[in-house]
Protein backbone atom coordinates (compact mmCIF):
# COMPACT_ATOMS: atom_id res chain seq x y z
CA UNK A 1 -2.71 -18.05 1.93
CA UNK A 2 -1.46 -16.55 4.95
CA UNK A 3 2.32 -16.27 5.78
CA UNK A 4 3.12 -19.12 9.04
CA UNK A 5 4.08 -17.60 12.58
CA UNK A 6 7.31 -18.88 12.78
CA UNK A 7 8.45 -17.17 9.64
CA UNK A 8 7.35 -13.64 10.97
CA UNK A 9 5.88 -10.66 8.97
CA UNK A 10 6.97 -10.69 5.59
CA UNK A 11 9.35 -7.27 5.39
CA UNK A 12 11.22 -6.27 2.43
CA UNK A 13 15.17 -5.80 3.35
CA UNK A 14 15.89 -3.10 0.77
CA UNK A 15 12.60 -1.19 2.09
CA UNK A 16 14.01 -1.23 5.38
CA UNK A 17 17.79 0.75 4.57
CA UNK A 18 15.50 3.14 2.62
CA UNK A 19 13.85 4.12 5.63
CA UNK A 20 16.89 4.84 7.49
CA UNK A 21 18.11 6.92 4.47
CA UNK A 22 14.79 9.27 4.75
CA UNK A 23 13.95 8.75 1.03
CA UNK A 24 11.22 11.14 -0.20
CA UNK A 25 10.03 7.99 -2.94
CA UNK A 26 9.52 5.25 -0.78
CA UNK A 27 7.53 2.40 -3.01
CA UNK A 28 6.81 -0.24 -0.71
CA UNK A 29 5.25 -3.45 -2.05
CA UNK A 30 1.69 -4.67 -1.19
CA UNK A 31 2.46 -8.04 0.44
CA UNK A 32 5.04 -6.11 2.55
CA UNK A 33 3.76 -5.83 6.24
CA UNK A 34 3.51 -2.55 8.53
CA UNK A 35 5.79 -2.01 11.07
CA UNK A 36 5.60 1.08 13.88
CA UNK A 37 8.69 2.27 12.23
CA UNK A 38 7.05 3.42 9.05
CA UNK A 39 4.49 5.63 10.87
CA UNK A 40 3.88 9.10 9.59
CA UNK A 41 5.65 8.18 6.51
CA UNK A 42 4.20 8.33 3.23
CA UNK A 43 4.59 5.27 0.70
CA UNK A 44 3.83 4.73 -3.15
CA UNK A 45 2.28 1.35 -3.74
CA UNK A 46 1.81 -0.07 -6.97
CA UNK A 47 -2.32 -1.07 -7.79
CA UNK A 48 -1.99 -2.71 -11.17
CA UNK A 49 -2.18 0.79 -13.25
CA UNK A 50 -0.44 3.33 -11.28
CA UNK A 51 0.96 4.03 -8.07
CA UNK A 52 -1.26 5.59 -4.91
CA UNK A 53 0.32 7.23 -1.99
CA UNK A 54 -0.60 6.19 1.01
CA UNK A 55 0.11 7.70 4.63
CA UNK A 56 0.55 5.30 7.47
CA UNK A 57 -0.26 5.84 10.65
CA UNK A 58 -0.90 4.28 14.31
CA UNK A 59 -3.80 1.96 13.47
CA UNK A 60 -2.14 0.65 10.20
CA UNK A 61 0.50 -1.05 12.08
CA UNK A 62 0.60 -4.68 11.31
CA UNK A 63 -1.53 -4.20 8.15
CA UNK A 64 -0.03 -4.82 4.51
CA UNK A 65 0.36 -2.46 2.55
CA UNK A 66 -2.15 -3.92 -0.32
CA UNK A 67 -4.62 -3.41 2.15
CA UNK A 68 -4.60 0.62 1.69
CA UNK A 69 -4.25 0.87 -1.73
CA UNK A 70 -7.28 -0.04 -3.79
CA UNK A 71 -6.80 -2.35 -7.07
CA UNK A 72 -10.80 -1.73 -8.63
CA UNK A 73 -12.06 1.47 -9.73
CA UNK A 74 -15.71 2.57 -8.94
CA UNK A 75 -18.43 1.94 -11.41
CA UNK A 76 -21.31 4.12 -12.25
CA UNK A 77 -24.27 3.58 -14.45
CA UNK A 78 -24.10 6.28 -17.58
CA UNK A 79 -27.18 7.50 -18.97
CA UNK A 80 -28.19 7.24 -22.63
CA UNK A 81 -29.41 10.06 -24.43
CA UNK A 82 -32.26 10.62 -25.90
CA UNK A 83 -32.52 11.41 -29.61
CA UNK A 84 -35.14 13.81 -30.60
């Protein structure tokens, strides 16, 4: 379900005074939206296992950040052996 417009974008308050500190581990959470201040930073976000970083930039901006980080792994097909 989608967040209403009169609320605004959903941003995390304790993300936001770590930006203006210029932390070098910023974890930002997935449901937390992109705003042009975050742009050329790089952010940890969490995918269920562990945490991938991901760079914003221009055309990320009002994105989430669950968006950019992946939560499924790719499958491929293994092949049996043969016994001899």
């Amino acid at each position: 379900m989608t967040r209403s417009k009169w609320k605004g974008p959903y941003i995390n308050i304790l993300h936001l005074s770590k930006l203006k500190k210029n932390h070098n581990n910023l974890i930002a959470p997935r449901n937390c939206e992109i705003t042009p201040k975050c742009v050329g930073l790089t952010f940890r976000t969490h995918n269920g296992k562990n945490y991938t970083e991901v760079t914003v930039t221009d055309e990320m901006v009002g994105h989430k950040f669950g968006e950019f980080s992946s939560t499924r792994s790719r499958f491929t097909l293994k092949k049996k052996k043969l016994k001899k």
